[in-house]
Every structure is written in C-alpha cells, then in structure tokens.
C-alpha atoms as a PDB file:
ATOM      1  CA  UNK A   1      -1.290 -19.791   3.620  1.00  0.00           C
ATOM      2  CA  UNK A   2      -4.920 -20.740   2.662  1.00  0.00           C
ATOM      3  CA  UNK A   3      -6.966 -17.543   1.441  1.00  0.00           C
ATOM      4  CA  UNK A   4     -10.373 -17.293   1.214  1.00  0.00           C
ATOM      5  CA  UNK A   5     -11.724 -15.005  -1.240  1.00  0.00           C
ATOM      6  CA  UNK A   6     -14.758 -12.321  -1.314  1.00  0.00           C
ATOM      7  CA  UNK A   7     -15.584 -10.293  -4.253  1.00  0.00           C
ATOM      8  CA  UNK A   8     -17.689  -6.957  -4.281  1.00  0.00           C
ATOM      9  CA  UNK A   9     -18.725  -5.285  -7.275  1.00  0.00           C
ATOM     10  CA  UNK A  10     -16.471  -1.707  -7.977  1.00  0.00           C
ATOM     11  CA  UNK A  11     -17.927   1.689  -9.649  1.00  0.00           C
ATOM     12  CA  UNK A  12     -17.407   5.006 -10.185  1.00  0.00           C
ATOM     13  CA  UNK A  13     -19.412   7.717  -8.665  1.00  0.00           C
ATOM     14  CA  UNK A  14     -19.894   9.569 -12.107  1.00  0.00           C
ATOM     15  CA  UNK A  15     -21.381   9.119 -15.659  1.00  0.00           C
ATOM     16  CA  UNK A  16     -23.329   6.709 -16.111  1.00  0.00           C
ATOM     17  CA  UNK A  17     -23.664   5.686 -11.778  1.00  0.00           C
ATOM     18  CA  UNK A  18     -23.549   9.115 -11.051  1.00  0.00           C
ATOM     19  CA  UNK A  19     -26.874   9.300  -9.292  1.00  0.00           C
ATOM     20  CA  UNK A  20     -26.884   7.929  -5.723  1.00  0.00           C
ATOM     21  CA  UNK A  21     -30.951   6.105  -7.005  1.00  0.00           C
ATOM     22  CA  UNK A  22     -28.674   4.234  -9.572  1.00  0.00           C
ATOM     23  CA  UNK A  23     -26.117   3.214  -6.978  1.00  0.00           C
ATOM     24  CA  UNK A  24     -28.378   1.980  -4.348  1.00  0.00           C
ATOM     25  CA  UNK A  25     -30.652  -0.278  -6.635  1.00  0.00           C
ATOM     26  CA  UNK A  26     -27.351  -1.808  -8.153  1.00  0.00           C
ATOM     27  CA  UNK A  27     -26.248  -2.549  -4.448  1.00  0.00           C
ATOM     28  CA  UNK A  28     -29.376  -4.188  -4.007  1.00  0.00           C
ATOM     29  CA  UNK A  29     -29.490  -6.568  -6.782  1.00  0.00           C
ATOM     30  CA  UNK A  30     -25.590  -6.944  -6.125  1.00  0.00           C
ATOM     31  CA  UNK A  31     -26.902  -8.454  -2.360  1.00  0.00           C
ATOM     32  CA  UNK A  32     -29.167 -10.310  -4.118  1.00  0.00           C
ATOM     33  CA  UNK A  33     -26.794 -11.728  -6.718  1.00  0.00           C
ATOM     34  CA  UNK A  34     -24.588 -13.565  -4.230  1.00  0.00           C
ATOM     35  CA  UNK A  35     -22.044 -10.967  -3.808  1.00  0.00           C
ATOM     36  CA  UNK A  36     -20.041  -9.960  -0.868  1.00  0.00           C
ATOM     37  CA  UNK A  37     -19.352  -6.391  -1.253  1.00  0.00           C
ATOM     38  CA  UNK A  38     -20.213  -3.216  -2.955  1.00  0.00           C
ATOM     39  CA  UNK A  39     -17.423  -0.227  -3.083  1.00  0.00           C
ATOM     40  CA  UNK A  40     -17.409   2.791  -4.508  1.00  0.00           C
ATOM     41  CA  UNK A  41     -15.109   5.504  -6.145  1.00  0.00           C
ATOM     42  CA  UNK A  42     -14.524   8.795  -4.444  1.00  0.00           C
ATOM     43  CA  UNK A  43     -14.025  12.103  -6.997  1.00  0.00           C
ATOM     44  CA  UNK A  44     -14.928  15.160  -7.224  1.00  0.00           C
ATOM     45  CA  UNK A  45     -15.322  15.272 -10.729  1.00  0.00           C
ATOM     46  CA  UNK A  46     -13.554  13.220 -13.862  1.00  0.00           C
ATOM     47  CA  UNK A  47     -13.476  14.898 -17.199  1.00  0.00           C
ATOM     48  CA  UNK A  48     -16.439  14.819 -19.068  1.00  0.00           C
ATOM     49  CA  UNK A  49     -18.176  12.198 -16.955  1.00  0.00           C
ATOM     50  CA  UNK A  50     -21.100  14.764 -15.309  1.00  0.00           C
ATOM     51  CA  UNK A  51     -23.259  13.651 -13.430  1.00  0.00           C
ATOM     52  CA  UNK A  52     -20.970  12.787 -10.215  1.00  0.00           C
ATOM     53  CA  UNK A  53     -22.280  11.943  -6.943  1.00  0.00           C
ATOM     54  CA  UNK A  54     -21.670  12.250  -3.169  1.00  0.00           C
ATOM     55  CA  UNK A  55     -19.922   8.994  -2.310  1.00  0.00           C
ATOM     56  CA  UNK A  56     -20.975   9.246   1.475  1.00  0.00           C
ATOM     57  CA  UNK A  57     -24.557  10.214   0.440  1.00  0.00           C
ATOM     58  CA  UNK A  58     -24.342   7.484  -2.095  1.00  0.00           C
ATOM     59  CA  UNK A  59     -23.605   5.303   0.584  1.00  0.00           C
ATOM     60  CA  UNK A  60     -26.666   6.149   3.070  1.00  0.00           C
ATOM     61  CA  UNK A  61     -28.912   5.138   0.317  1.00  0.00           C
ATOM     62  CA  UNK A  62     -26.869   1.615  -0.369  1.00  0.00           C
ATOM     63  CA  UNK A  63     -26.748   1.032   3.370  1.00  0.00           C
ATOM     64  CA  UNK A  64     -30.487   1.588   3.793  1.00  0.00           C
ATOM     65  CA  UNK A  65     -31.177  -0.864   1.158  1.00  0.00           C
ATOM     66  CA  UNK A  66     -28.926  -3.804   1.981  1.00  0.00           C
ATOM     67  CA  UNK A  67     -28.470  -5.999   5.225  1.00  0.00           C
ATOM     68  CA  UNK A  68     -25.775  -8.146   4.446  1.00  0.00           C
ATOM     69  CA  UNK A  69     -23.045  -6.752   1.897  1.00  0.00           C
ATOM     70  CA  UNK A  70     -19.605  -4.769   2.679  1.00  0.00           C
ATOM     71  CA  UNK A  71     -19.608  -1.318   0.805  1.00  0.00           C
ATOM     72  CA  UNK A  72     -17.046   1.349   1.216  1.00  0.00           C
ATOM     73  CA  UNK A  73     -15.053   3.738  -0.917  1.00  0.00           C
ATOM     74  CA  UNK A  74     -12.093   2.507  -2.160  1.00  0.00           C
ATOM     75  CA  UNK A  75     -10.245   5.498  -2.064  1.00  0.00           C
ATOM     76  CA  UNK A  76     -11.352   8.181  -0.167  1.00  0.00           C
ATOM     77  CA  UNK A  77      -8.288  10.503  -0.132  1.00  0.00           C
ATOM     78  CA  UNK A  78      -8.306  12.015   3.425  1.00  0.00           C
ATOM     79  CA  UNK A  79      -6.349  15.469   2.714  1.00  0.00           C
ATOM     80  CA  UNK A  80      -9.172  16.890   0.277  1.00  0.00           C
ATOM     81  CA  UNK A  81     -11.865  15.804   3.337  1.00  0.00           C
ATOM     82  CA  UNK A  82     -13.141  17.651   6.111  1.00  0.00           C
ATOM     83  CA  UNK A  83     -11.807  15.029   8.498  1.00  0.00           C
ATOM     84  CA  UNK A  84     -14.503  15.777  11.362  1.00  0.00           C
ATOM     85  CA  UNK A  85     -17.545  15.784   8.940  1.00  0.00           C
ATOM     86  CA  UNK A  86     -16.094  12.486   7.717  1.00  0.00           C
ATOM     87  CA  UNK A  87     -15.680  11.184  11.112  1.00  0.00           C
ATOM     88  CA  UNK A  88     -19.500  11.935  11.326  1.00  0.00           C
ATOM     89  CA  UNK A  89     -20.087  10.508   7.673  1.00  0.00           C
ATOM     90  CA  UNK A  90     -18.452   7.425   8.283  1.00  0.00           C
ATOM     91  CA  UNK A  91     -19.788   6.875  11.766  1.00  0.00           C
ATOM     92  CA  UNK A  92     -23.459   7.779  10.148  1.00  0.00           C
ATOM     93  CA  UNK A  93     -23.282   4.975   7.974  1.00  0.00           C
ATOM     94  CA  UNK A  94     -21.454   2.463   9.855  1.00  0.00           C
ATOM     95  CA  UNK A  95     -24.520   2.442  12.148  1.00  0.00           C
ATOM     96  CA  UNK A  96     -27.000   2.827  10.074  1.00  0.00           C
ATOM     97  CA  UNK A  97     -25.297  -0.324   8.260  1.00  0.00           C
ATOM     98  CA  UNK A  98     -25.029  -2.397  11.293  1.00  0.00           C
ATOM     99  CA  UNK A  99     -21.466  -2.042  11.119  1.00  0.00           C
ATOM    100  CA  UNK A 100     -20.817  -2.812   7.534  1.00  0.00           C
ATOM    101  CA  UNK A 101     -18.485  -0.126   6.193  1.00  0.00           C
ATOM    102  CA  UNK A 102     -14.915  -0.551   5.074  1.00  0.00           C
ATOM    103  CA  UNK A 103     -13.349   3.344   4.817  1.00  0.00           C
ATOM    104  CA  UNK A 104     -10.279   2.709   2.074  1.00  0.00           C
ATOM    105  CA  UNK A 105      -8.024   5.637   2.139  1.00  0.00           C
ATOM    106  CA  UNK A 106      -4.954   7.394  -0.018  1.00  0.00           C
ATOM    107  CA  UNK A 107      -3.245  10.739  -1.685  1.00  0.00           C
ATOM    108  CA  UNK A 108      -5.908   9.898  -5.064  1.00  0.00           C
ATOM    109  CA  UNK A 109      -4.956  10.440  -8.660  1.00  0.00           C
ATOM    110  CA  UNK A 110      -2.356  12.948  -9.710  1.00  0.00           C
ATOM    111  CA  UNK A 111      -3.743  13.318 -13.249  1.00  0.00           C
ATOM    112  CA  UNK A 112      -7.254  13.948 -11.823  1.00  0.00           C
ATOM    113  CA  UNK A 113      -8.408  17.428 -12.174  1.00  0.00           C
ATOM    114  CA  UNK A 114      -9.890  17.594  -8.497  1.00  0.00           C
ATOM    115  CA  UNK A 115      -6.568  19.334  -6.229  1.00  0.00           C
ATOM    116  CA  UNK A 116      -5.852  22.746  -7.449  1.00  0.00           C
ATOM    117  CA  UNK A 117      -8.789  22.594  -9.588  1.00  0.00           C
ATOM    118  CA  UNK A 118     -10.875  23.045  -5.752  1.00  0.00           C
ATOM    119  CA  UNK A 119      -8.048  25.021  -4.073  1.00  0.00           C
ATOM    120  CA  UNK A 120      -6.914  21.015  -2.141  1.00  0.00           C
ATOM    121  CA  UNK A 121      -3.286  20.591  -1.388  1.00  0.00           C
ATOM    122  CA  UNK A 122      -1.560  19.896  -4.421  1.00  0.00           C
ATOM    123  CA  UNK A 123       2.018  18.606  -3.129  1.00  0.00           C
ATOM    124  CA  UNK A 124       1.766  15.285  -2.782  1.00  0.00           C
ATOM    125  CA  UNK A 125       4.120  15.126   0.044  1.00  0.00           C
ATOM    126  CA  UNK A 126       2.530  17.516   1.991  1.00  0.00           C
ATOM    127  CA  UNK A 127      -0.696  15.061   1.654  1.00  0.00           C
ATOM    128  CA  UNK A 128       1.088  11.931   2.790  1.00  0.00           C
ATOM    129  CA  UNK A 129       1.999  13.745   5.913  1.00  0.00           C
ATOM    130  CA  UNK A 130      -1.812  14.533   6.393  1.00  0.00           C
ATOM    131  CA  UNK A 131      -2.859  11.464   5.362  1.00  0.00           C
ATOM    132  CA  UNK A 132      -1.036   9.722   8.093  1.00  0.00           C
ATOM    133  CA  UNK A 133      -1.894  12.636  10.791  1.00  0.00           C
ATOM    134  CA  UNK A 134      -5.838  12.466   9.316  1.00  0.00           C
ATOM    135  CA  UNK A 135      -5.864   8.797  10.045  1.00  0.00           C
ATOM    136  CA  UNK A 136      -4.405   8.952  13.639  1.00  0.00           C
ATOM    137  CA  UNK A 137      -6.894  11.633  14.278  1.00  0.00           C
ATOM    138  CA  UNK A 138     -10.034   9.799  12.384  1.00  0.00           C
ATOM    139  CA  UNK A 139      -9.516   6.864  14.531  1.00  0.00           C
ATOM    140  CA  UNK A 140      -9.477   8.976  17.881  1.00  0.00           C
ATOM    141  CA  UNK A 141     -12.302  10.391  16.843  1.00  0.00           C
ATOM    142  CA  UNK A 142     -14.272   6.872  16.128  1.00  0.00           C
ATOM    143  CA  UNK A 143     -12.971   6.012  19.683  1.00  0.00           C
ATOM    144  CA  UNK A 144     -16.107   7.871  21.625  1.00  0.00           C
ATOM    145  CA  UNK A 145     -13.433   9.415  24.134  1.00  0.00           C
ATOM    146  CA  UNK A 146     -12.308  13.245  24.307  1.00  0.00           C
ATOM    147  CA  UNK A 147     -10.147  14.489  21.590  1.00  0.00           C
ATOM    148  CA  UNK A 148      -7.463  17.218  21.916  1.00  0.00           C
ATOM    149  CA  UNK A 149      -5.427  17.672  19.175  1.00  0.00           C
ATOM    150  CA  UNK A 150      -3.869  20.413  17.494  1.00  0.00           C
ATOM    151  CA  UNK A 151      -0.884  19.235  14.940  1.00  0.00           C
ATOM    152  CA  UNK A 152       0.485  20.046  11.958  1.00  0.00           C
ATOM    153  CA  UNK A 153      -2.247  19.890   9.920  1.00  0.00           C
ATOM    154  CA  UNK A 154      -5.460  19.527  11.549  1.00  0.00           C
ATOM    155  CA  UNK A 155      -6.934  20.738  14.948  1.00  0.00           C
ATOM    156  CA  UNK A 156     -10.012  19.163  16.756  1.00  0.00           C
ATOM    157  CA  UNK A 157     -11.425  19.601  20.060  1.00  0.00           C
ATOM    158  CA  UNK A 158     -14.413  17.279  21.519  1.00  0.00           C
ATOM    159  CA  UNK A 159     -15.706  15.932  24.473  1.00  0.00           C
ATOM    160  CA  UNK A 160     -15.978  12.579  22.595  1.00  0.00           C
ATOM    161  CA  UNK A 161     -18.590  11.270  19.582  1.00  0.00           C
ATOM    162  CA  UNK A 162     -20.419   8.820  19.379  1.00  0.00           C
ATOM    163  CA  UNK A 163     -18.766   5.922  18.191  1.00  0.00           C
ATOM    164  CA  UNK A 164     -19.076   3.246  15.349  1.00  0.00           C
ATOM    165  CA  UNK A 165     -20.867   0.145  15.811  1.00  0.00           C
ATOM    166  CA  UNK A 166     -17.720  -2.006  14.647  1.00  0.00           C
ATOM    167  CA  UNK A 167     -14.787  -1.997  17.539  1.00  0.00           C
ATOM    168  CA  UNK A 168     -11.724  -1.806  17.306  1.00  0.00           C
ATOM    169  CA  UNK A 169     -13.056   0.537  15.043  1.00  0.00           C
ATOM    170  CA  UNK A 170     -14.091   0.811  10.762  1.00  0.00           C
ATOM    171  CA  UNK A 171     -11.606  -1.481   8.736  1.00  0.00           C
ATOM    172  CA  UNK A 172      -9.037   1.107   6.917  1.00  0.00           C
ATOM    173  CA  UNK A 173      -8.013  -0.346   3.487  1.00  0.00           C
ATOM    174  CA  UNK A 174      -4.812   2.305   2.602  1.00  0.00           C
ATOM    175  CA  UNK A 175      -4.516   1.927  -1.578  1.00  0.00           C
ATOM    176  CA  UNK A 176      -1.026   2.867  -3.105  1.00  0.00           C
ATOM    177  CA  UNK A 177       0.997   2.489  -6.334  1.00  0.00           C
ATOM    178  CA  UNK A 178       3.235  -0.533  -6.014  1.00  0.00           C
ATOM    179  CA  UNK A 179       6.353  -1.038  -6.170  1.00  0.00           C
ATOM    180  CA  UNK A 180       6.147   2.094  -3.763  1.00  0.00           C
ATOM    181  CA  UNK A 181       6.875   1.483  -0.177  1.00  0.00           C
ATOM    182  CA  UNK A 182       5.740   4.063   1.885  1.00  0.00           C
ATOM    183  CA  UNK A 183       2.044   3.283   1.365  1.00  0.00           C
ATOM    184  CA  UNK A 184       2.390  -0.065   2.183  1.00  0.00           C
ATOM    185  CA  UNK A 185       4.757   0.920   4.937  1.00  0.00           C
ATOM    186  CA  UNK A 186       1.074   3.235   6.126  1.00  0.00           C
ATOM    187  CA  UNK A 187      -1.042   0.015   5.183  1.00  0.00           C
ATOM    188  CA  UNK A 188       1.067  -2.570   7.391  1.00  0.00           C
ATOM    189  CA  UNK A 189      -0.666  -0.798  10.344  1.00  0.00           C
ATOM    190  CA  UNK A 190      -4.067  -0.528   9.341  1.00  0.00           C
ATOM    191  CA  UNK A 191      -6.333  -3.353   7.849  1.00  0.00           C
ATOM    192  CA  UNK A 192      -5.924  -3.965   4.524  1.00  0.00           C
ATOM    193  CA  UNK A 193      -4.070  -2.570   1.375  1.00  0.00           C
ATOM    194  CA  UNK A 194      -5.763  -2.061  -2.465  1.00  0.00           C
ATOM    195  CA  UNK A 195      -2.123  -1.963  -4.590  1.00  0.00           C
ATOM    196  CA  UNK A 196      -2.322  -0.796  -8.001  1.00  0.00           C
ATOM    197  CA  UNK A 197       0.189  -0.436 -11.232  1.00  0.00           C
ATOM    198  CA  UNK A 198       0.868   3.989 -10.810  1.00  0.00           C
ATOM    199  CA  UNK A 199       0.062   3.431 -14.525  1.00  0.00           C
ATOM    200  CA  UNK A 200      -3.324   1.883 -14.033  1.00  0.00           C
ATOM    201  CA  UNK A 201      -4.759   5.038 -15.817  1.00  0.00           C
ATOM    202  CA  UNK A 202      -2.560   3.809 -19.029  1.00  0.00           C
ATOM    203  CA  UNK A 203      -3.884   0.511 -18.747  1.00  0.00           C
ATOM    204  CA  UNK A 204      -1.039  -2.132 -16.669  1.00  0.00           C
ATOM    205  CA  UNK A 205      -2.016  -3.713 -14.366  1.00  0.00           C
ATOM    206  CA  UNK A 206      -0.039  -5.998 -11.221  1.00  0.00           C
ATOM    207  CA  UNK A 207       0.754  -8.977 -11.752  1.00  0.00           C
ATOM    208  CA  UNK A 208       0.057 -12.023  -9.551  1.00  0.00           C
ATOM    209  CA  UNK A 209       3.791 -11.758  -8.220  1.00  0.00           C
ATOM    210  CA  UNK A 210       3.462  -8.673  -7.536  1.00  0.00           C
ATOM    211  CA  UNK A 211       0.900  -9.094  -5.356  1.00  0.00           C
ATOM    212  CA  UNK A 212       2.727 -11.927  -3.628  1.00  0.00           C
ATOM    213  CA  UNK A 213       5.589  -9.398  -3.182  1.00  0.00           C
ATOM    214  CA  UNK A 214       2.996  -6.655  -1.683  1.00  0.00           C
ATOM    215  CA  UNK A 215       1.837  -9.497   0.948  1.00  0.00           C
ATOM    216  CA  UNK A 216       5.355 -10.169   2.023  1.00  0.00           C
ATOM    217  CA  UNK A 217       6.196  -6.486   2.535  1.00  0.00           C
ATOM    218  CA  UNK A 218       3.366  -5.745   4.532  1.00  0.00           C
ATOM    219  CA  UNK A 219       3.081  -8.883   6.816  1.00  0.00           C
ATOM    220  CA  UNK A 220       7.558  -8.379   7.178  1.00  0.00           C
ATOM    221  CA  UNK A 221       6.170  -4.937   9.162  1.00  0.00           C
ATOM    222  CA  UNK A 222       3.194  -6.027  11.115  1.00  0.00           C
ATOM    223  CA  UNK A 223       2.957  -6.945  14.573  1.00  0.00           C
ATOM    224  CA  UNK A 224      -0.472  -7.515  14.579  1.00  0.00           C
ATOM    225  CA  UNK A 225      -1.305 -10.844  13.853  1.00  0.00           C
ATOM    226  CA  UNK A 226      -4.767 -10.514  12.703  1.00  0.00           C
ATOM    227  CA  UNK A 227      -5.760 -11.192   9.517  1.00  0.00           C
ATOM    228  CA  UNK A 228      -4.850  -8.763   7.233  1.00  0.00           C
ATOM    229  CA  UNK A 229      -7.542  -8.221   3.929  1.00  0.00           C
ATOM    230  CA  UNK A 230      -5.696  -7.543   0.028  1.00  0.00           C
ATOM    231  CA  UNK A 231      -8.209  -5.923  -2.497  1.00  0.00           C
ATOM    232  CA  UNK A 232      -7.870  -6.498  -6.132  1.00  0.00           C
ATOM    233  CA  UNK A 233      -9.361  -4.225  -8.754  1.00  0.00           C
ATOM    234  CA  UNK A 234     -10.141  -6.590 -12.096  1.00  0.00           C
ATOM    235  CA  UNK A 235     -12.764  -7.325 -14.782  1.00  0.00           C
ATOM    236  CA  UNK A 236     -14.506 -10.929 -15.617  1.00  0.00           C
ATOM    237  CA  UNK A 237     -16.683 -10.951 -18.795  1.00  0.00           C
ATOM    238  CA  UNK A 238     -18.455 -14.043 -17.577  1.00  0.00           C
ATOM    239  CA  UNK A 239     -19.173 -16.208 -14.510  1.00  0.00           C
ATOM    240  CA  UNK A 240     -17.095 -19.099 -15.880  1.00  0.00           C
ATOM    241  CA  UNK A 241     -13.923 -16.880 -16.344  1.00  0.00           C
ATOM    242  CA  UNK A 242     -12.590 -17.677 -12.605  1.00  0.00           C
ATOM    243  CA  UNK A 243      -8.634 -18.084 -13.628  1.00  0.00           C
ATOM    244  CA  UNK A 244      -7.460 -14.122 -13.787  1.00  0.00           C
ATOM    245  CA  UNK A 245      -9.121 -14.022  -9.671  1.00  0.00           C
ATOM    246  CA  UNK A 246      -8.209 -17.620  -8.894  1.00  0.00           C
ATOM    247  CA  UNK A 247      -4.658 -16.499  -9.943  1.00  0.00           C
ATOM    248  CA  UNK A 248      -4.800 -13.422  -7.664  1.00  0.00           C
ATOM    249  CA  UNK A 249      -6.445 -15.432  -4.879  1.00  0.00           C
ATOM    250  CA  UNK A 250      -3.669 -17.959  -4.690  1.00  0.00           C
ATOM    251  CA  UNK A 251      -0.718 -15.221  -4.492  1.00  0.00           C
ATOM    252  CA  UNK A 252      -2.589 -13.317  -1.596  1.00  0.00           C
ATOM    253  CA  UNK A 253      -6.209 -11.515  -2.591  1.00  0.00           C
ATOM    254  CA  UNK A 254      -8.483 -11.753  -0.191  1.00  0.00           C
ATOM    255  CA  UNK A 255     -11.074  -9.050  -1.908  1.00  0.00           C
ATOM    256  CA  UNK A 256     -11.744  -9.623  -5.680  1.00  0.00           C
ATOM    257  CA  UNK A 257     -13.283  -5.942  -7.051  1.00  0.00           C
ATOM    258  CA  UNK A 258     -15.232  -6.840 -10.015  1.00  0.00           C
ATOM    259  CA  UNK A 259     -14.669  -3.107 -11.890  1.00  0.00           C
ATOM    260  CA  UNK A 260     -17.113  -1.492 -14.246  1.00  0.00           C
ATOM    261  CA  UNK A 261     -16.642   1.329 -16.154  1.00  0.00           C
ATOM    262  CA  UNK A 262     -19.527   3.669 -17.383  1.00  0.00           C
ATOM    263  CA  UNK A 263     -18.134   3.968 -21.123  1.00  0.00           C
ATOM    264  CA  UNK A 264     -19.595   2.968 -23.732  1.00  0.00           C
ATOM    265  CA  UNK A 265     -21.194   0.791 -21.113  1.00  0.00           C
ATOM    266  CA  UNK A 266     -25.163   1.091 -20.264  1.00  0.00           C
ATOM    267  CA  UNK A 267     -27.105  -0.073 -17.252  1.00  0.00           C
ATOM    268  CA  UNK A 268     -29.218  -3.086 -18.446  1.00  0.00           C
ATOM    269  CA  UNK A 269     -25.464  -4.374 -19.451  1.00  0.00           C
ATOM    270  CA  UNK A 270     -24.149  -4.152 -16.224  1.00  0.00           C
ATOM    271  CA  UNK A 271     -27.434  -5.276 -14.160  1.00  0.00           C
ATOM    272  CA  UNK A 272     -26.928  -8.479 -16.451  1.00  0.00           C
ATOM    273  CA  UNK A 273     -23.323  -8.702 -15.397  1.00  0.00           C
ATOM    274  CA  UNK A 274     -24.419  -7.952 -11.960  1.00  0.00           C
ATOM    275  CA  UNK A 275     -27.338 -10.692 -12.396  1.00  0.00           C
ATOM    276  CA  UNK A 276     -24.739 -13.659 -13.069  1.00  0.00           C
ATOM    277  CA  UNK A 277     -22.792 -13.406 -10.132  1.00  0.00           C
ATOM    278  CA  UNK A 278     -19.067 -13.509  -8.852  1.00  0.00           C
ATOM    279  CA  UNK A 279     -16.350 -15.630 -10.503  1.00  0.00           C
ATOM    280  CA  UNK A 280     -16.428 -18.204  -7.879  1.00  0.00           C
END
C-alpha cells in the first residue's frame, strides 16, 4: 500500500499558546509555510502551565484566518463535554471553515488533573461507555434530522440542527494507548486513529512496527473501504531531518503531527520552526 503523507503542526492550548491571538497567527503562518494541518490540544488545565485556552474558541479564530489548512483537536475527550454545545461548536466551525475540521476524540489523560478536579467522571470505564454513546449521538446530531434519544448517559431531544458543511459528516480521529484494543476496536468505525505509547507522558514513544501492527488491526475490522487516515505525534529539529516521518510514513502514517512543547521553548523559536516548513 502506497501512503501519501500530510503533516500539520501540533500544540497545546496552555503556557506559552495559551491565548487563542497566539494560536490563530501561528495557524496563519503555518498555511503560509506549506503545511497541511494545524491541531490542537484539548485541557482544562495542566499543572503550572496558566494561561489555558478554549480549544473551540481557539479554533473560530484559526478558522477565520486560514482558507486552506485542516485544524482540529486531537483529543477532545467527549465525556467531560457538553455533547449538544459541542455539536453546535463543531458544526460552528466546520462552516465557518468551509468544511475543514477534523474532531479527534478519546477518555484523555489519567494523570491530568482535569476529572475529579471539575467534578467529570472519573472511572474510566464508565467514560468509554459514554464515549461510544457520545459519538453515536454527536453524529445524529450533525445529521440535520430529528433526534430522540434518551440512553444511558445522555438525553437529547431536537427537531433537527443544522448540519455541517462536510457529508457524511466531520472526520472522527478516535486516539488510544496501543497495544490496547478496544480503542482501536472504536476507531475501526470512524475515520482515523492517533495511537500513542500509554507512557507517552514518561517519554516512549511507538515504534514504526507498531504502527504497522495498529494499521492491520484496524483495517482486519473495517468494512468500509474508504480510506482510512493514521496520525502520528513526533518532533523534527530541521527540514532536512525527513527519516523519523519517512519511517512512520512507510509503515502506515498518513498524518505527520509536528509537536511543540511550550517549555523552555519561546515563540520567535517556534515561528522559525514553523517558517522552514514540513519534513517533506
């Protein structure tokens, strides 16, 4: 299988991008710079790392200023959202995009201060089942038609809302903690997957087997047989250093996420990065 692949710059919503002005002119000279995409982190809060912004509000300012780029969050973890006001947030920017927005989804960070700490469900199995229940429901909602739905964990009832410009609907991206199955199991019938090491926060990182093994799982369980997008989080120090993503690329990637971190970092250092492009 021959994979093209993209690449989108990847940042927090805190510290040092924790104002949504900061965001939107990076996104800008990121659309300018020859890249493809421009994602997002979605928190609450991270230790220590004040300012933190809105993600969705974030993202009205990047959409307004860009005509060509993806952006997204990569994740937005469903069970700590209001799923109707997200169904409205991601619509919102979707159109005023022109149809532009990736929504990636998951159960977020257990070490992250941001579940009890805001009185969010804190068992983790208890938001897998809502994740999967959110996302059924999410999708209804995106559909324009009448929704009645009272479940488990969620109840809506609409006479329809307006939709999103993209149809079928937004691309999901569902990230997970590989070797894990169940959220790849959840990916397999959405649109695209972000695997991670469940250490990541520690510092390992998936190998390009791994990923190989992540593509095979998920297209064993799919019976759709359109194409199917794998994001990659990863750092490049330089335009020439193209063998860590060419690496990735070849076992599966098909979305490089060229991560910065505010630490220690500053802004004129990361417009520069910014400045010399992808890793093509």
């Amino acid at each position: 299988m021959v994979v093209f692949m993209k690449h989108a710059i990847y940042l927090p919503n805190f510290d040092l991008f924790g104002e949504a002005a900061v965001l939107a002119e990076l996104a800008t000279l990121t659309e300018e710079s020859d890249w493809d995409g421009f994602f997002i982190w979605d928190h609450l809060q991270w230790p220590a790392s004040e300012p933190a912004v809105d993600p969705w509000v974030a993202l009205g300012a990047i959409a307004a200023g860009t005509e060509r780029i993806r952006l997204g969050t990569m994740v937005t973890p469903l069970p700590r959202r209001d799923l109707v006001k997200l169904a409205r947030e991601t619509v919102s920017v979707d159109r005023l995009s022109g149809g532009r927005l990736v929504l990636g989804v998951g159960l977020g960070w257990e070490s992250i201060p941001e579940w009890d700490a805001f009185g969010h469900e804190p068992d983790k199995r208890v938001r897998g089942e809502m994740l999967d229940e959110a996302l059924e429901v999410l999708t209804a909602l995106w559909s324009g038609n009448p929704v009645e739905h009272n479940g488990a964990h969620y109840r809506v009832s609409t006479r329809g809302m307006a939709p999103p410009i993209q149809q079928p609907r937004i691309p999901i991206w569902v990230g997970g903690g590989w070797p894990a199955k169940k959220p790849f199991r959840r990916a397999a019938r959405w649109d695209g997957a972000m695997p991670m090491s469940p250490r990541a926060m520690e510092g390992e990182d998936l190998a390009p087997t791994d990923i190989a093994e992540v593509r095979t799982f998920i297209e064993s369980r799919r019976s759709d047989t359109g194409s199917f997008d794998v994001a990659k989080t990863g750092s490049t120090t330089n335009t020439s250093d193209t063998e860590q993503p060419e690496t990735y690329r070849a076992a599966g990637v098909t979305w490089w996420l060229e991560t910065i971190l505010p630490w220690g970092n500053s802004l004129a250092a990361v417009r520069e990065r910014i400045r010399s492009g992808p890793p093509r």
